[in-house]
Structure formats: structure tokens, C-alpha cells
C-alpha atoms as a PDB file:
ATOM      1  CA  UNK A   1      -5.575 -31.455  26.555  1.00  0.00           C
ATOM      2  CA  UNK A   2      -6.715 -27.429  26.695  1.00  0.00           C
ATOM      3  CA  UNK A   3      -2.816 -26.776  27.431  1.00  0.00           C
ATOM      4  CA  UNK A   4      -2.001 -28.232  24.312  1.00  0.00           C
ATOM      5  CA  UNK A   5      -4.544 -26.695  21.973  1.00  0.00           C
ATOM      6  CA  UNK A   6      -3.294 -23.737  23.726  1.00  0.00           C
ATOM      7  CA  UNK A   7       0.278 -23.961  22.645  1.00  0.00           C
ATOM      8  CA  UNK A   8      -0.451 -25.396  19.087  1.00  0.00           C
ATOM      9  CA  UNK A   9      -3.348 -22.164  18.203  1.00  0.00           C
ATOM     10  CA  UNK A  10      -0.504 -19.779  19.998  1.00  0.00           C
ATOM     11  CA  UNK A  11       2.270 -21.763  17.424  1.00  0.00           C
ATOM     12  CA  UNK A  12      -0.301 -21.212  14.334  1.00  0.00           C
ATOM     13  CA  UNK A  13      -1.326 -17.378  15.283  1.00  0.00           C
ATOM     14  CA  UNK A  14       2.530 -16.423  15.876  1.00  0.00           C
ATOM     15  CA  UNK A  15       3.142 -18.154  12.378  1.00  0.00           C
ATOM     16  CA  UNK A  16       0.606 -16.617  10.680  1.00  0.00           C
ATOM     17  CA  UNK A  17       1.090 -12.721  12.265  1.00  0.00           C
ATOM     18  CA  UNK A  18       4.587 -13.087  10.799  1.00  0.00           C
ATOM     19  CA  UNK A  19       3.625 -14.282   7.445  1.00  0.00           C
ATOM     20  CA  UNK A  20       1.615 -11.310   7.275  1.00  0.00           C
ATOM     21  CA  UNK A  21       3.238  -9.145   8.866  1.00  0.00           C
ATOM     22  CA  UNK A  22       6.134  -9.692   6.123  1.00  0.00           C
ATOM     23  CA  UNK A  23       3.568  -9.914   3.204  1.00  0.00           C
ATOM     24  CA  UNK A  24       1.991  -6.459   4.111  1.00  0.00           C
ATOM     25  CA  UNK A  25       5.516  -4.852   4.907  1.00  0.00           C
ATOM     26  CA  UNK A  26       6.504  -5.819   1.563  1.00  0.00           C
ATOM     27  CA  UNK A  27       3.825  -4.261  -0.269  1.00  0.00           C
ATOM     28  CA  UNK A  28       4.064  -1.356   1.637  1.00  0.00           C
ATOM     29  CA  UNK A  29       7.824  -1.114   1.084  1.00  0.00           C
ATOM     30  CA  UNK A  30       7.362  -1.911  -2.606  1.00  0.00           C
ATOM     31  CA  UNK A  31       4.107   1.179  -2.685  1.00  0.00           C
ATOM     32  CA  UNK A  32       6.534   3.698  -0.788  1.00  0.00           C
ATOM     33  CA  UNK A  33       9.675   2.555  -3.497  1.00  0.00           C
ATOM     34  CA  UNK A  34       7.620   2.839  -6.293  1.00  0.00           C
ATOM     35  CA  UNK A  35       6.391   6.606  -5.319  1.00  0.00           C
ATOM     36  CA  UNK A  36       9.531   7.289  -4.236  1.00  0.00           C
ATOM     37  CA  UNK A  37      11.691   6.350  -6.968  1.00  0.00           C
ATOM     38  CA  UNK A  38       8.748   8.136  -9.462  1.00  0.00           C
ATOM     39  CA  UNK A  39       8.875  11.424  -7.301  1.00  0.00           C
ATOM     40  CA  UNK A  40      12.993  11.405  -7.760  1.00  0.00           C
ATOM     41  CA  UNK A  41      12.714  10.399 -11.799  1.00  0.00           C
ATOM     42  CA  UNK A  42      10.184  13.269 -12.324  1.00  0.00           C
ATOM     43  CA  UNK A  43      12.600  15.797 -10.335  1.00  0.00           C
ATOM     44  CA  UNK A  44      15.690  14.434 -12.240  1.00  0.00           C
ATOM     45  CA  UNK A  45      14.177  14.531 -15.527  1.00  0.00           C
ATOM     46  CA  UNK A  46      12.754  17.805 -15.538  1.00  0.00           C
ATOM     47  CA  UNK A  47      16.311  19.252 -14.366  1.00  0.00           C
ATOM     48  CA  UNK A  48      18.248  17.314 -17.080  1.00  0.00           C
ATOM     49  CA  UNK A  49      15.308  18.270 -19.480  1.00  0.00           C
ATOM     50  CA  UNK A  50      15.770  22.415 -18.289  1.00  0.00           C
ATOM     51  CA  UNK A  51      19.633  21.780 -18.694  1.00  0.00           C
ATOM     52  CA  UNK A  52      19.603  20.289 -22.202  1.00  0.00           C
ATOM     53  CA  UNK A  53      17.108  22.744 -23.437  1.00  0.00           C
ATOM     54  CA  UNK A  54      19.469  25.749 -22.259  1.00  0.00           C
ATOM     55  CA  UNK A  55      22.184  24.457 -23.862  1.00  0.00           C
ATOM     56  CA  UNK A  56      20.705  23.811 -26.975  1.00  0.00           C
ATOM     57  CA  UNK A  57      19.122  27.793 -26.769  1.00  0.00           C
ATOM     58  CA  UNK A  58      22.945  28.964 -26.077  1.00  0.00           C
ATOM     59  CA  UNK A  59      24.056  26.837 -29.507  1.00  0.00           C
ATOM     60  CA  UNK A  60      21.792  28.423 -31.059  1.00  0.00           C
ATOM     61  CA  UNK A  61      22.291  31.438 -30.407  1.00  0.00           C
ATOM     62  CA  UNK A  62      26.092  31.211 -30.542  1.00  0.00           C
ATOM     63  CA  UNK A  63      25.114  30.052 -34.224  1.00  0.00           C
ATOM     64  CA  UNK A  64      23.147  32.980 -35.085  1.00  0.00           C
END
């Protein structure tokens, strides 16, 4: 009887360690993407910002 307690609570903890395991590499992944992809917009913003800004200073002063 022990041997098969044994094998159904080593079934249950394998099954729940990989339900886990995927929930909390999820959030992590979702975390990391979510800092990631806000590092990147806040670089690529700020250079298209800079960029437009300079060209609008070199109309203007093309217009003057």
C-alpha cells in the first residue's frame, strides 16, 4: 500500500512543480518583457523626439 501512496504523492508533486514552475516562468517572462520593451520605447522615443526637434530647428532657421 506505502508503494502506491508513494507513486501517486510523487505523480501529484511532479504535476504540481510543473504547474508552477510554468506559472512563475511566465510572470517572470512577462516582468522582464514588460521592462524590457519600456527600457527600448524610452530609448527610441527620446532619439526620434531629438531627431524631429532638430529638424524642425533647421526649418526654422532655413525660414528665417
Amino acid at each position: 500500500m506505502k508503494l502506491v501512496r508513494d507513486k501517486v504523492w510523487a505523480q501529484v508533486g511532479l504535476q504540481i512543480r510543473d504547474q508552477v514552475g510554468a506559472q512563475v516562468r511566465n510572470q517572470v517572462w512577462d516582468q522582464v518583457w514588460a521592462q524590457v520593451w519600456a527600457q527600448v520605447w524610452d530609448q527610441v522615443d527620446a532619439q526620434v523626439d531629438a531627431q524631429v526637434w532638430l529638424q524642425v530647428e533647421d526649418q526654422i532657421q532655413e525660414a528665417e
